[in-house]
N, C-alpha and C. Protein backbone atom coordinates (compact mmCIF):
# COMPACT_ATOMS: atom_id res chain seq x y z
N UNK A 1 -1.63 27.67 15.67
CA UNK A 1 -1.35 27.63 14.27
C UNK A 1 -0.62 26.33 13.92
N UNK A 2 0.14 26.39 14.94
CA UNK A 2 1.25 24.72 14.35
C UNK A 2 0.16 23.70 14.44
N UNK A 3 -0.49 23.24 15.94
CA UNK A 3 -1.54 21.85 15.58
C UNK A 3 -2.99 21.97 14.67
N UNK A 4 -3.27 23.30 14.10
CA UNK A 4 -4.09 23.62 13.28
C UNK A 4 -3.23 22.81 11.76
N UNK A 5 -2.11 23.54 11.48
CA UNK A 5 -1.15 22.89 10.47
C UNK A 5 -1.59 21.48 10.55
N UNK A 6 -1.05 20.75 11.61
CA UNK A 6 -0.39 19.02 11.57
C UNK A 6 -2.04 18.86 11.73
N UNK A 7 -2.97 19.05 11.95
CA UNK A 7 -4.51 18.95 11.57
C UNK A 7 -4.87 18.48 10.36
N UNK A 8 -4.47 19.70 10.13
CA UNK A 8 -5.21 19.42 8.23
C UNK A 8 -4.58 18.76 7.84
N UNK A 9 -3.05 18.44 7.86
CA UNK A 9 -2.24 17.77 7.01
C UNK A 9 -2.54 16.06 7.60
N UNK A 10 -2.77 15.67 8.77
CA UNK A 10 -3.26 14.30 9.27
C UNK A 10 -3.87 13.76 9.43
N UNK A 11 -5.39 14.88 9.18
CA UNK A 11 -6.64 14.80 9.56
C UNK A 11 -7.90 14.65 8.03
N UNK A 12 -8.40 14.29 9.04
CA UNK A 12 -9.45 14.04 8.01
C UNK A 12 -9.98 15.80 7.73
N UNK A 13 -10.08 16.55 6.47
CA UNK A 13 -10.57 17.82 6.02
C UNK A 13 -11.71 18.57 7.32
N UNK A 14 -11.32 19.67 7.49
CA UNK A 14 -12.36 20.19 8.52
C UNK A 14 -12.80 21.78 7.90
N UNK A 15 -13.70 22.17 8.45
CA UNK A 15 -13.96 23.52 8.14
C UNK A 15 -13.08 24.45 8.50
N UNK A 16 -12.66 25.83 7.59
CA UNK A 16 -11.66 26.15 7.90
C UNK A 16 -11.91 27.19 9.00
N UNK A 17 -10.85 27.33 9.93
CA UNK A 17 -11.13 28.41 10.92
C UNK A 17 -10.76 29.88 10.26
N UNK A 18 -12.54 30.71 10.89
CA UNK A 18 -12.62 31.71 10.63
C UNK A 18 -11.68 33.13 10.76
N UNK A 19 -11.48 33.91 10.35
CA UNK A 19 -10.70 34.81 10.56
C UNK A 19 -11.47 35.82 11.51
N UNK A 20 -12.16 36.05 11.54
CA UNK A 20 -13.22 36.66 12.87
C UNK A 20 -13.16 36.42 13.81
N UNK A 21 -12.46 36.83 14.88
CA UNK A 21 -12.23 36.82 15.96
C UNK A 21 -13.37 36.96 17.27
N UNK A 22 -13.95 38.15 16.57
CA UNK A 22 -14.92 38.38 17.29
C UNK A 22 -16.15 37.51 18.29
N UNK A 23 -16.04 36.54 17.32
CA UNK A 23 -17.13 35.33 18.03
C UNK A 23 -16.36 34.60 19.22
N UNK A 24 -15.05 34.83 19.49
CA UNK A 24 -14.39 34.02 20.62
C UNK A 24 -14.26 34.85 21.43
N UNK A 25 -14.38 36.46 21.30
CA UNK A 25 -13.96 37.09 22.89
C UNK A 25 -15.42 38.10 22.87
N UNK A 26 -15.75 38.08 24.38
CA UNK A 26 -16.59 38.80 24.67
C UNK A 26 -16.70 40.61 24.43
N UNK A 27 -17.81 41.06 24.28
CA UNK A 27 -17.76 42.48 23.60
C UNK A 27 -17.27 43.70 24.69
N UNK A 28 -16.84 43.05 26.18
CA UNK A 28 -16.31 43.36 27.35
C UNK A 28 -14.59 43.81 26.90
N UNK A 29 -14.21 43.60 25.93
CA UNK A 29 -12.69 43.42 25.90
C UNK A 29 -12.20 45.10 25.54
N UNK A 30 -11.63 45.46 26.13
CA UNK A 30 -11.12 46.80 25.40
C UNK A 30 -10.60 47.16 24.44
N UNK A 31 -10.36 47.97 23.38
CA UNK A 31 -10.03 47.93 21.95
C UNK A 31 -8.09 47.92 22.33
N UNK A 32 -7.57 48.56 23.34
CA UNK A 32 -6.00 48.40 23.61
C UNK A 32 -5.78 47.05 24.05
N UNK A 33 -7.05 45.93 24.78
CA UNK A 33 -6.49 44.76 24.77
C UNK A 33 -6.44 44.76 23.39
N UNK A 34 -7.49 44.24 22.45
CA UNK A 34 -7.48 43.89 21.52
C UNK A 34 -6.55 44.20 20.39
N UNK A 35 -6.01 45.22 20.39
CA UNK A 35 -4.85 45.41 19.78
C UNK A 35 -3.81 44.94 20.13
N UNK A 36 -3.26 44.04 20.97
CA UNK A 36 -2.52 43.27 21.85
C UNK A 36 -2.41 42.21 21.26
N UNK A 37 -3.73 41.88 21.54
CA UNK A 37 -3.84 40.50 21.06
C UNK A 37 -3.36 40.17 19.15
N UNK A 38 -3.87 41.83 18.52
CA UNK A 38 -3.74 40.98 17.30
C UNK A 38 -2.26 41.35 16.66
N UNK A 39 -1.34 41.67 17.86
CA UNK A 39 0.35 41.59 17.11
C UNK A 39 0.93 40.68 16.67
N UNK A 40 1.53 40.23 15.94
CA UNK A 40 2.44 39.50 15.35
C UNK A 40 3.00 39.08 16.26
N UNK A 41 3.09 37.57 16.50
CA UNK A 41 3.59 36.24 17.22
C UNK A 41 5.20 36.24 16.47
N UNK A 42 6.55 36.48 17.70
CA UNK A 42 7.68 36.12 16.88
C UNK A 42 7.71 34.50 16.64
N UNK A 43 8.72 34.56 16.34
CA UNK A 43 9.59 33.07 16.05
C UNK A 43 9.73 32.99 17.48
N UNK A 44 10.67 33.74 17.90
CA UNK A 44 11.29 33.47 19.63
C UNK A 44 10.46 32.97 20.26
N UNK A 45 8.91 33.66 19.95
CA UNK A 45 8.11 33.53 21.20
C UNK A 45 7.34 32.15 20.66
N UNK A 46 7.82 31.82 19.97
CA UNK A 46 6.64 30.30 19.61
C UNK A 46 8.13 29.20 20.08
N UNK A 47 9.49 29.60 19.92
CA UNK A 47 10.19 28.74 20.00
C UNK A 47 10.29 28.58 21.94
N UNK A 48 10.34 29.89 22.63
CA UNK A 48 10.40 29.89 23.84
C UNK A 48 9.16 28.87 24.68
N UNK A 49 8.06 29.71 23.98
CA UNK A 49 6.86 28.66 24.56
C UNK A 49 6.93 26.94 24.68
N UNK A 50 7.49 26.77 23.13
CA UNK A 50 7.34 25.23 23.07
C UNK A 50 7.96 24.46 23.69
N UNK A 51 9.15 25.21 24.18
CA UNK A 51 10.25 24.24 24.48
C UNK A 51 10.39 24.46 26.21
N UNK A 52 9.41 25.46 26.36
CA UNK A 52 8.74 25.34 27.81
C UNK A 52 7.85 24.28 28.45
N UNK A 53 7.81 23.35 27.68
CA UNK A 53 6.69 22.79 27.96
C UNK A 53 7.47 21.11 27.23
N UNK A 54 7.30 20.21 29.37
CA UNK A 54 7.87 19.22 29.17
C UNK A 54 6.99 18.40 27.65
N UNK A 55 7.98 17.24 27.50
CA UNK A 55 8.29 16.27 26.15
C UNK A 55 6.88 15.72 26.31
N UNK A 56 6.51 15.08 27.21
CA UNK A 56 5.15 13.86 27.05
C UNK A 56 3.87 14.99 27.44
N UNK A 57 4.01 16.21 27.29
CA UNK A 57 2.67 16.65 27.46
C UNK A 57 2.11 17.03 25.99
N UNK A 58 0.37 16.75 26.10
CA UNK A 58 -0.13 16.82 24.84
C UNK A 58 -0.46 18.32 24.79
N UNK A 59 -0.39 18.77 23.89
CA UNK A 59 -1.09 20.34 23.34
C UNK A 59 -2.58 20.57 23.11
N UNK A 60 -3.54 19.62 22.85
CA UNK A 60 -4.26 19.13 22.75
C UNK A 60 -5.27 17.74 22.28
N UNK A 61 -6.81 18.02 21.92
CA UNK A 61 -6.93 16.41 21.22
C UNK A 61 -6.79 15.70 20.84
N UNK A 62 -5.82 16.28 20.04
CA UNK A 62 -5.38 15.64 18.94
C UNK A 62 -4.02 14.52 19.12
N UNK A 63 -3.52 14.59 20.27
CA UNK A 63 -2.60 13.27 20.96
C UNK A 63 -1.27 13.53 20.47
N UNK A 64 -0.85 14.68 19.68
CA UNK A 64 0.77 14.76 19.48
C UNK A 64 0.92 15.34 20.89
N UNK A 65 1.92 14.85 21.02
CA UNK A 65 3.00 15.81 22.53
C UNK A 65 3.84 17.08 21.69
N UNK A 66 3.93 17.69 22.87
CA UNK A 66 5.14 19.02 22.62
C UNK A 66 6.47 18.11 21.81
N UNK A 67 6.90 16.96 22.04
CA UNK A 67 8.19 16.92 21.58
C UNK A 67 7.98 16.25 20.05
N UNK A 68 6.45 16.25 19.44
CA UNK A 68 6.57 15.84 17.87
C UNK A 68 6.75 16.62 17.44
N UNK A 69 5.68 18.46 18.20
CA UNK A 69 6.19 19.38 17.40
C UNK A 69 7.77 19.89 17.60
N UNK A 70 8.25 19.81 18.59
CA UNK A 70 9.79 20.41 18.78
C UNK A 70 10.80 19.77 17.55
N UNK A 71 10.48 18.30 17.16
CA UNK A 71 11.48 17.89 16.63
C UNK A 71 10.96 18.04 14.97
N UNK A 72 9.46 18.38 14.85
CA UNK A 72 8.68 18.29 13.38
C UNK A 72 8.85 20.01 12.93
């Protein structure tokens, strides 16, 4: 969600990502995973993750490191 954010806001306009989940996980998944999956993400757990993860590593393609988002 955060490099989806700094995406749109830096990026040149893209199509927006779907709310359908379905097309990313296979029809193998059990409905108690899947209810798992679609709980509510805390604060803690986005703050714990990020700051797990040394300064110069990228999050993805897009070439920000963990420490633009830590400090953005």
């Amino acid at each position: 969600m955060i490099v989806r954010f700094y995406q749109d806001l830096l990026a040149a306009p893209s199509a927006q990502f779907a709310d359908d989940t379905s097309k990313f996980f296979p029809t193998t998944i059990f409905d108690d995973v899947v209810l798992g999956l679609k709980d509510d993400v805390l604060d803690d757990e986005i703050q714990t993750s990020l700051f797990s993860i040394s300064n110069n590593k990228g999050l993805g393609p897009d070439g920000f490191t963990s420490l633009f988002f830590k400090r953005s």
